[in-house]
PDB file of N, CA and C in Angstrom:
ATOM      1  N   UNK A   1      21.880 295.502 162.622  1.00  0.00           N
ATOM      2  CA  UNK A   1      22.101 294.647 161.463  1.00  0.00           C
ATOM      3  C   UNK A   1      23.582 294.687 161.093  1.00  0.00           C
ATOM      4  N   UNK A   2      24.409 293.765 160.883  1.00  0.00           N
ATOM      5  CA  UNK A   2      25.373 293.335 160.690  1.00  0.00           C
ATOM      6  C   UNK A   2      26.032 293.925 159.499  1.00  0.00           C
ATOM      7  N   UNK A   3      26.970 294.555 158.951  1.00  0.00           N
ATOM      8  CA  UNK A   3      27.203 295.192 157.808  1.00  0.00           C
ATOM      9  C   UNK A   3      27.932 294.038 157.212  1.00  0.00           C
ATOM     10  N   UNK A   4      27.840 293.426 155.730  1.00  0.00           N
ATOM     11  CA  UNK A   4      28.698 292.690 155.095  1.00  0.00           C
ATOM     12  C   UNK A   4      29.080 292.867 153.248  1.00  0.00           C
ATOM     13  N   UNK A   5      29.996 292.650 152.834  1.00  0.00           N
ATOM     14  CA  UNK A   5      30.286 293.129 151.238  1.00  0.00           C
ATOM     15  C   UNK A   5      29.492 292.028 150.573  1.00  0.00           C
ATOM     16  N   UNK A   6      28.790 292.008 149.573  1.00  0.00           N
ATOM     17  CA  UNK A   6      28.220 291.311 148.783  1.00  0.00           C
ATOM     18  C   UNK A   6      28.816 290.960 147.320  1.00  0.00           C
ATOM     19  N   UNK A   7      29.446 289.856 147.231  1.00  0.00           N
ATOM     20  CA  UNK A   7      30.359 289.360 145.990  1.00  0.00           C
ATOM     21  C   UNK A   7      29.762 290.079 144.925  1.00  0.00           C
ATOM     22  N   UNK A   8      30.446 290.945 143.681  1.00  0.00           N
ATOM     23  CA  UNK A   8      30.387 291.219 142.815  1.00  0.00           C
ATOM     24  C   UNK A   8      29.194 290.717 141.719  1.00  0.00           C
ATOM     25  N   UNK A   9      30.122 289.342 141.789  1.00  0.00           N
ATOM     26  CA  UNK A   9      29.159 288.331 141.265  1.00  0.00           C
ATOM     27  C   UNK A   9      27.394 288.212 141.233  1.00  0.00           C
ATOM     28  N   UNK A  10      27.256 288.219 142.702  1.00  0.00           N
ATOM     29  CA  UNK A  10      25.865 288.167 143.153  1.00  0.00           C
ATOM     30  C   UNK A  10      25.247 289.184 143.149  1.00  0.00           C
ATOM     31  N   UNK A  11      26.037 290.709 143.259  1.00  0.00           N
ATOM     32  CA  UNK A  11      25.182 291.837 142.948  1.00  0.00           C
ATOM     33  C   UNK A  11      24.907 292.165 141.424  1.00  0.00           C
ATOM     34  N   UNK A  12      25.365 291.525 140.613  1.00  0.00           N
ATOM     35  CA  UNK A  12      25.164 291.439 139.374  1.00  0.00           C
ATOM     36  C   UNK A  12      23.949 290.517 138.917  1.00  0.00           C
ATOM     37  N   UNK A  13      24.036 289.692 140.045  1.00  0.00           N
ATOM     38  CA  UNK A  13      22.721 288.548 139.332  1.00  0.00           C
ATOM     39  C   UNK A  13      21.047 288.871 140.496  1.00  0.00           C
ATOM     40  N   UNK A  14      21.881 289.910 141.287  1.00  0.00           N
ATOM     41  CA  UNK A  14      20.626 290.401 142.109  1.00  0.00           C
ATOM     42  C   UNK A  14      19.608 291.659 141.021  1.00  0.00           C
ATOM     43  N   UNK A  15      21.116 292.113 140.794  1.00  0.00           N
ATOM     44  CA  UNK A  15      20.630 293.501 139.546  1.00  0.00           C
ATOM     45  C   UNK A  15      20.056 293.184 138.327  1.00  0.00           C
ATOM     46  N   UNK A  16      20.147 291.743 137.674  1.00  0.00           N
ATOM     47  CA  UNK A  16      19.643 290.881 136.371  1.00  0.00           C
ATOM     48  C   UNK A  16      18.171 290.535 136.843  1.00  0.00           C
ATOM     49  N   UNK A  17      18.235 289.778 138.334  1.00  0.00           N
ATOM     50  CA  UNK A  17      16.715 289.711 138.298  1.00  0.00           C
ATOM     51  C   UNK A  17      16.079 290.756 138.532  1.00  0.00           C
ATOM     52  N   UNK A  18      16.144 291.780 138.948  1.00  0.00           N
ATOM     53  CA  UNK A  18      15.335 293.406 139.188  1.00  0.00           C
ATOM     54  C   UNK A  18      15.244 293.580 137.588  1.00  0.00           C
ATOM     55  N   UNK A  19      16.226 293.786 136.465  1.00  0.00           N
ATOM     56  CA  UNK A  19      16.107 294.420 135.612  1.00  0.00           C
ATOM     57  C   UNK A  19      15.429 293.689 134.338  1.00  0.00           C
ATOM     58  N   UNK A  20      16.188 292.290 134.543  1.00  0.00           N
ATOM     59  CA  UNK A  20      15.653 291.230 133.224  1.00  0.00           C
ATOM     60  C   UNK A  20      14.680 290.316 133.586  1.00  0.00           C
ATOM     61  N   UNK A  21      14.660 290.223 134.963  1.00  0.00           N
ATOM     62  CA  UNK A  21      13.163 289.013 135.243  1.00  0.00           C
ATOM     63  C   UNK A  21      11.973 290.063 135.586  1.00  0.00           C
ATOM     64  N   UNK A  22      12.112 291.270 136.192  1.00  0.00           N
ATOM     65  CA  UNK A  22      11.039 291.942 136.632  1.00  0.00           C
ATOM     66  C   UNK A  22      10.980 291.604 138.072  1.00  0.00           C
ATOM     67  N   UNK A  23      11.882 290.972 138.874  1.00  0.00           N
ATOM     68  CA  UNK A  23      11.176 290.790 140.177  1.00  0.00           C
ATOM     69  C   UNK A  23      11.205 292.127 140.814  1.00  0.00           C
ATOM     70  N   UNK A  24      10.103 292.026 141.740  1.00  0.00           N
ATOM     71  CA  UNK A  24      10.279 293.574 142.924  1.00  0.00           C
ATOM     72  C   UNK A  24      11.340 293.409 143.306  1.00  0.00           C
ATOM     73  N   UNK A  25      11.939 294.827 143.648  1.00  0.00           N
ATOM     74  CA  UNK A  25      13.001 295.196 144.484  1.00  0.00           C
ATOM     75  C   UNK A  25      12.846 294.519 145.527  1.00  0.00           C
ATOM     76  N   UNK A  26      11.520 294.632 146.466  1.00  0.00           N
ATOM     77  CA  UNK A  26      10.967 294.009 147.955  1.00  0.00           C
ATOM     78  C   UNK A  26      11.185 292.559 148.218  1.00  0.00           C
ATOM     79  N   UNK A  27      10.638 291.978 146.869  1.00  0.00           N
ATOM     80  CA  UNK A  27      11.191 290.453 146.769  1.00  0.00           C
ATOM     81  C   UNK A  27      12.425 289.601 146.663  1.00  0.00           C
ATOM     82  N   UNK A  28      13.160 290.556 146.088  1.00  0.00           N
ATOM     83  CA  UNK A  28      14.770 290.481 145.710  1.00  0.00           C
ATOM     84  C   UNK A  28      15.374 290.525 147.179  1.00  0.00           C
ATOM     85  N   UNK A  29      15.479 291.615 147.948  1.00  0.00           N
ATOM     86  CA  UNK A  29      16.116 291.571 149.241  1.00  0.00           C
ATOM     87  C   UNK A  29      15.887 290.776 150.310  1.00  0.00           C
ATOM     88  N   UNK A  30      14.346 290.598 150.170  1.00  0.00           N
ATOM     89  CA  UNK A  30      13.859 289.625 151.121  1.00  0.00           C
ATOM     90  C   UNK A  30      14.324 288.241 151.159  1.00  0.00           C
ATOM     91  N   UNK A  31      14.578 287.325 149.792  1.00  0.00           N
ATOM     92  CA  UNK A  31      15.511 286.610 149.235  1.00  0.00           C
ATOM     93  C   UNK A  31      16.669 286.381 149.732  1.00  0.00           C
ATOM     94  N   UNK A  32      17.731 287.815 149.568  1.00  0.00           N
ATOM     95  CA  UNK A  32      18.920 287.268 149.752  1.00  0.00           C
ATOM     96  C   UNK A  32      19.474 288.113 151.361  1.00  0.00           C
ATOM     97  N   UNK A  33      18.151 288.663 152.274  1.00  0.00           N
ATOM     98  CA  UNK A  33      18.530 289.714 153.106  1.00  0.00           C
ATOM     99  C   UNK A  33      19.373 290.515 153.239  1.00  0.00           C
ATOM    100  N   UNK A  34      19.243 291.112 152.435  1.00  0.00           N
ATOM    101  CA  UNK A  34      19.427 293.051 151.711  1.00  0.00           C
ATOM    102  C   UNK A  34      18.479 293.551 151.862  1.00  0.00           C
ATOM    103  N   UNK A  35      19.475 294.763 152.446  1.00  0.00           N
ATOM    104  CA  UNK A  35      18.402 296.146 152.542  1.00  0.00           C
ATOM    105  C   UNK A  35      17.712 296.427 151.133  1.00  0.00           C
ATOM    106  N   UNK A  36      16.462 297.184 151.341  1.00  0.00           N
ATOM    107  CA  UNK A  36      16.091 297.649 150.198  1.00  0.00           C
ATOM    108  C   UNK A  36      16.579 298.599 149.625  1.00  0.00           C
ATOM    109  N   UNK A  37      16.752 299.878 150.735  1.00  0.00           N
ATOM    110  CA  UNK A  37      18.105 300.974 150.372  1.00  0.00           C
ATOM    111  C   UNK A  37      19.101 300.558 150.218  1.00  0.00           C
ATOM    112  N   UNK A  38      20.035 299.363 150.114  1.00  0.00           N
ATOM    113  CA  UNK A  38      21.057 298.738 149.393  1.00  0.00           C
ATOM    114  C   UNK A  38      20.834 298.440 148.030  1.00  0.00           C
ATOM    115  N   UNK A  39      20.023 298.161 147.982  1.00  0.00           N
ATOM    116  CA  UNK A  39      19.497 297.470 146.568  1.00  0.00           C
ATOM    117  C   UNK A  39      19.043 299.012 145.385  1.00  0.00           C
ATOM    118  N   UNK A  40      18.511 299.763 146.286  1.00  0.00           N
ATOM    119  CA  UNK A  40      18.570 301.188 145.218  1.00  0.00           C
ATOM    120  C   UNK A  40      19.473 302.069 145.071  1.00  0.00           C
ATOM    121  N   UNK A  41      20.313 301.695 146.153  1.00  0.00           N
ATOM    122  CA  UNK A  41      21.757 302.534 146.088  1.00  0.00           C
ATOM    123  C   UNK A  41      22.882 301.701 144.744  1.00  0.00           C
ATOM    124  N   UNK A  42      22.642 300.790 144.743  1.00  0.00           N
ATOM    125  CA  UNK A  42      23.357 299.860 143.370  1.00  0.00           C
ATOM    126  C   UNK A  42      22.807 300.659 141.931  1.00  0.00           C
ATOM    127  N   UNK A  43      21.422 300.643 142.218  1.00  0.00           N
ATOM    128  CA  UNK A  43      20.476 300.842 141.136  1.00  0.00           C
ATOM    129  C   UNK A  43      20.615 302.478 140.751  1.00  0.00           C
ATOM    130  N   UNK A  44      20.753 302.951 141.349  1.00  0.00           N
ATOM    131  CA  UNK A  44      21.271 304.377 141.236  1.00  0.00           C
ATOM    132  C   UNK A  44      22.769 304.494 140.811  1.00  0.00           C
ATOM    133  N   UNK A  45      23.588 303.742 141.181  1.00  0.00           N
ATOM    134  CA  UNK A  45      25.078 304.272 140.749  1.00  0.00           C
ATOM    135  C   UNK A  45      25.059 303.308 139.406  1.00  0.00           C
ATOM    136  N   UNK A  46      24.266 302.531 139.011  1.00  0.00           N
ATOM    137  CA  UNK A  46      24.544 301.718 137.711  1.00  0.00           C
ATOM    138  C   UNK A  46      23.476 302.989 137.265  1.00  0.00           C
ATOM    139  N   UNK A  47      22.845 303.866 137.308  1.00  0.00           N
ATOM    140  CA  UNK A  47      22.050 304.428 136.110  1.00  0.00           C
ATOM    141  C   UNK A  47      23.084 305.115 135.214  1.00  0.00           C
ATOM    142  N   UNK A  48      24.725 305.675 135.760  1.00  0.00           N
ATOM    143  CA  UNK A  48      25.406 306.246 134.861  1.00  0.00           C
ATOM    144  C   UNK A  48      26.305 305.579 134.379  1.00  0.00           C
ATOM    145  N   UNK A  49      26.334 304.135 134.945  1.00  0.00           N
ATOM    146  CA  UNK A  49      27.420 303.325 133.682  1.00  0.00           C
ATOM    147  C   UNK A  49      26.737 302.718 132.296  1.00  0.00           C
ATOM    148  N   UNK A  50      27.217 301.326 132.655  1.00  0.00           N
ATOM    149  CA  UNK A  50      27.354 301.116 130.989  1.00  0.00           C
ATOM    150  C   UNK A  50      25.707 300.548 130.276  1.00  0.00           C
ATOM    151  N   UNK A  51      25.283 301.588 128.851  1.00  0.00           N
ATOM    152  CA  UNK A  51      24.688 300.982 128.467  1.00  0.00           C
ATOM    153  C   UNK A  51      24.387 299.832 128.781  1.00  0.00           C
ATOM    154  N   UNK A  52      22.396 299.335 128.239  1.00  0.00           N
ATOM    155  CA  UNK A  52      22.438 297.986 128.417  1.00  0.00           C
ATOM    156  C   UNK A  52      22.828 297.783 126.802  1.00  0.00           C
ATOM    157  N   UNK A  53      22.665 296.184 126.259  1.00  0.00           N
ATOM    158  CA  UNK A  53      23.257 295.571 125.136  1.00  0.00           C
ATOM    159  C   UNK A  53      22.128 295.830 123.883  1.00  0.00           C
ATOM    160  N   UNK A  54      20.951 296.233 124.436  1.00  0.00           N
ATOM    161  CA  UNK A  54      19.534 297.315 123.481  1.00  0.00           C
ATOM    162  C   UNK A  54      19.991 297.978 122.944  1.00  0.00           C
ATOM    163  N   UNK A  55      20.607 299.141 124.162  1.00  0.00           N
ATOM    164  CA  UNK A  55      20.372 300.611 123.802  1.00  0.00           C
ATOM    165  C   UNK A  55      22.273 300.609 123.168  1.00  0.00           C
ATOM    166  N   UNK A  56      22.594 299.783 123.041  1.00  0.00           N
ATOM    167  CA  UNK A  56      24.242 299.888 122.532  1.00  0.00           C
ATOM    168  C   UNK A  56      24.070 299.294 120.969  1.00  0.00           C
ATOM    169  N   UNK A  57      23.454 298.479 120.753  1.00  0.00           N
ATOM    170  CA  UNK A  57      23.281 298.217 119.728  1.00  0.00           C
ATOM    171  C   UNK A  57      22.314 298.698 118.329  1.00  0.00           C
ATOM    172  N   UNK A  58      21.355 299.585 119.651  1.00  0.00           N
ATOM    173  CA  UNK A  58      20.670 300.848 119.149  1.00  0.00           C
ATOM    174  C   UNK A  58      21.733 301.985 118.373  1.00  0.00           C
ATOM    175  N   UNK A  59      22.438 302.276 119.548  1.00  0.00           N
ATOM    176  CA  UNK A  59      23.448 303.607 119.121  1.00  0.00           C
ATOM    177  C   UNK A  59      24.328 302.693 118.100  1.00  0.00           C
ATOM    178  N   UNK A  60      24.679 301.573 117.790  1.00  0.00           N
ATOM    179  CA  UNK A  60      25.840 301.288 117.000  1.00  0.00           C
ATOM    180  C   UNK A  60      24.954 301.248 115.439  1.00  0.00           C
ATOM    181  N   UNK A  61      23.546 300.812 115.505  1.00  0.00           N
ATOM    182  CA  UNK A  61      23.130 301.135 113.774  1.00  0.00           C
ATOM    183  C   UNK A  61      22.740 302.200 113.893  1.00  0.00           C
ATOM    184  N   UNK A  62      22.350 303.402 114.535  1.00  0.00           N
ATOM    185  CA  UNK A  62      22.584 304.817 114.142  1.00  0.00           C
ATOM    186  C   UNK A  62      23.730 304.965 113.643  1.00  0.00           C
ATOM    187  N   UNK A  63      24.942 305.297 114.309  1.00  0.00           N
ATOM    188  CA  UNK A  63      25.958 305.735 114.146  1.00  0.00           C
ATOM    189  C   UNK A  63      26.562 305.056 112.838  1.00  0.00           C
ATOM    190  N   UNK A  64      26.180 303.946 112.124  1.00  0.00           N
ATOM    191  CA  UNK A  64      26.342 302.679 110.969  1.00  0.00           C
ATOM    192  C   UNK A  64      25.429 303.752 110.050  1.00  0.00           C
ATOM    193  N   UNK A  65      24.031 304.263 110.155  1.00  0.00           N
ATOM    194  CA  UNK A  65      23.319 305.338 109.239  1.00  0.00           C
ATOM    195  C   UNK A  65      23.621 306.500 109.190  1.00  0.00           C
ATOM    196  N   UNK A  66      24.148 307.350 110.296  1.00  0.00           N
ATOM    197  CA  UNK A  66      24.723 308.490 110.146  1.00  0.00           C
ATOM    198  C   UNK A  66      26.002 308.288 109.425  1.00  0.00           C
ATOM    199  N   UNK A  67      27.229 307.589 109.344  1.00  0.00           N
ATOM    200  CA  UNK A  67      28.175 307.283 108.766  1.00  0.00           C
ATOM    201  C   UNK A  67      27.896 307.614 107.037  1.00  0.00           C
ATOM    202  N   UNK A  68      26.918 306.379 106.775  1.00  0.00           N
ATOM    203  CA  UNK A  68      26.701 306.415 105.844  1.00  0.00           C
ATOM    204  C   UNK A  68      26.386 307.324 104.944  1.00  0.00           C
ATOM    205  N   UNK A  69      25.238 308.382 105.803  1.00  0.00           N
ATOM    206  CA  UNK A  69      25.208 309.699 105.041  1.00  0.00           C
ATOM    207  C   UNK A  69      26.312 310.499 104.987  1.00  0.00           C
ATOM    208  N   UNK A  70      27.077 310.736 105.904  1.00  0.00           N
ATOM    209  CA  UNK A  70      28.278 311.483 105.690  1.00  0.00           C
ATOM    210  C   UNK A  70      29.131 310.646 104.782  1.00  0.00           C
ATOM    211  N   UNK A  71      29.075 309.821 104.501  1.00  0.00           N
ATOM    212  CA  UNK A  71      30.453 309.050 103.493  1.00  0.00           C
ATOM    213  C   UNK A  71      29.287 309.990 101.932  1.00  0.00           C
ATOM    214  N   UNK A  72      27.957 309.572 101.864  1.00  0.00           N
ATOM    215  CA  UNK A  72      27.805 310.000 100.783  1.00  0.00           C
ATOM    216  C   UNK A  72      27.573 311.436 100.275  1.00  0.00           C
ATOM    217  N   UNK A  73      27.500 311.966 101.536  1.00  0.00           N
ATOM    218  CA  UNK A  73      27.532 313.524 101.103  1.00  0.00           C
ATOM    219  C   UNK A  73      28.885 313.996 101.035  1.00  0.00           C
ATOM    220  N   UNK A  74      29.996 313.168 101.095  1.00  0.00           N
ATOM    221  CA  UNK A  74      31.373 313.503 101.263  1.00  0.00           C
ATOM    222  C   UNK A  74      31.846 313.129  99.454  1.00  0.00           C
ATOM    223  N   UNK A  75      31.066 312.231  99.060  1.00  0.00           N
ATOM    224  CA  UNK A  75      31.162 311.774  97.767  1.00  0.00           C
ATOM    225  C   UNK A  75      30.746 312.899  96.382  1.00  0.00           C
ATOM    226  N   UNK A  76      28.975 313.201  96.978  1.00  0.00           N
ATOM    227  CA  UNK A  76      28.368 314.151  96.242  1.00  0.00           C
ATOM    228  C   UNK A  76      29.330 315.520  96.398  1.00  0.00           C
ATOM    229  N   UNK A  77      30.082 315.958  97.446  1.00  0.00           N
ATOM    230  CA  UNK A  77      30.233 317.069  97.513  1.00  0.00           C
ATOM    231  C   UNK A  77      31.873 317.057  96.404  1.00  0.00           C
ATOM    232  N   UNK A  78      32.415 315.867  96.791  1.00  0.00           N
ATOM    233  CA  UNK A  78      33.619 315.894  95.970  1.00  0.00           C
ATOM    234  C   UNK A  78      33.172 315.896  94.286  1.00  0.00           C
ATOM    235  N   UNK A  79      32.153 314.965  93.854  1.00  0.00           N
ATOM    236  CA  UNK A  79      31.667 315.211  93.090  1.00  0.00           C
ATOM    237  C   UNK A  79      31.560 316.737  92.301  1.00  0.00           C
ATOM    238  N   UNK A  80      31.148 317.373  93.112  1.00  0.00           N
ATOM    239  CA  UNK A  80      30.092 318.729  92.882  1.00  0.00           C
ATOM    240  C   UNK A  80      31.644 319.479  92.515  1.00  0.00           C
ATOM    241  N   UNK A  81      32.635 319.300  93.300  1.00  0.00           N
ATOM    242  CA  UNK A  81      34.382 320.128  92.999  1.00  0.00           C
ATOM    243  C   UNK A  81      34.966 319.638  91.939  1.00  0.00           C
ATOM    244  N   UNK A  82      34.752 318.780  91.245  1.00  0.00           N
ATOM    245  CA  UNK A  82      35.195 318.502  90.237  1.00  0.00           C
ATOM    246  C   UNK A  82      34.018 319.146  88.870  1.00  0.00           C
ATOM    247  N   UNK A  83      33.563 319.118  89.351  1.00  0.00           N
ATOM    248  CA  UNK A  83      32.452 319.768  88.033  1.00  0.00           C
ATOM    249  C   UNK A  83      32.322 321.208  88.416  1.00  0.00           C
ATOM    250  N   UNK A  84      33.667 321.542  88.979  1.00  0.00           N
ATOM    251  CA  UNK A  84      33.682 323.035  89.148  1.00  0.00           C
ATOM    252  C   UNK A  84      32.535 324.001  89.490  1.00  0.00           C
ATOM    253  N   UNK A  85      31.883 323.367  90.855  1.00  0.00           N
ATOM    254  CA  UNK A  85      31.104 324.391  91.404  1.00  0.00           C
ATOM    255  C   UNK A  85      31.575 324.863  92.199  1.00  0.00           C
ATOM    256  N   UNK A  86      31.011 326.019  93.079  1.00  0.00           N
ATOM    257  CA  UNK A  86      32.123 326.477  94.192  1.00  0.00           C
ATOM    258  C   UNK A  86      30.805 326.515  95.192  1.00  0.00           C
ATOM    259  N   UNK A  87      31.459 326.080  96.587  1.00  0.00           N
ATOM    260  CA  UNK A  87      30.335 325.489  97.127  1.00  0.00           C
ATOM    261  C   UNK A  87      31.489 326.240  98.612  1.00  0.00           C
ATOM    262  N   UNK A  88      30.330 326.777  99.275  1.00  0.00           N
ATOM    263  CA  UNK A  88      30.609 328.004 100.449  1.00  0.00           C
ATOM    264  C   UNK A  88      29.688 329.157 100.520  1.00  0.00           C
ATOM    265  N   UNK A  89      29.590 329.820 101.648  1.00  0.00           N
ATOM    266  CA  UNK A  89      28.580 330.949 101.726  1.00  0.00           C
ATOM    267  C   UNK A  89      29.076 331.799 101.221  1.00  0.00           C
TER     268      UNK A  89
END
């Protein structure tokens, strides 16, 4: 079998239908004749990049609620120093 680079482009829209349409892996290669071990070797080196646009927008209103508590416990606590408590173990 012939070894060839597969445009950027197209491994991106090979990796959209595996991930966002649901097609089989089996069906996907057969398609564009790719290996199937090509197709999981992609799928494996994208498991440690970038978030998908879910789980990023997940972590961005956490991090929007955690904020928030720290702004207000940063408030209460300044609070609490002015009314001369002493606050430490």
């Amino acid at each position: 079998m012939k070894k060839y680079r597969v445009a950027p482009e197209l491994k991106t829209q090979i990796l959209a239908r595996i991930k966002n349409d649901g097609v089989p892996v089996s069906q996907v290669a057969k398609d564009h004749g790719i290996s199937e071990k090509t197709i999981y070797a992609w799928i494996a080196k994208g498991v440690s990049g970038e978030p998908t646009m879910k789980e990023f927008l997940k972590l961005k209103k956490e991090n929007e609620q955690l904020l928030a508590v720290v702004g207000k416990l940063t408030i209460d606590l300044s609070t609490l120093k002015k009314r001369g408590f002493s606050i430490g173990a």
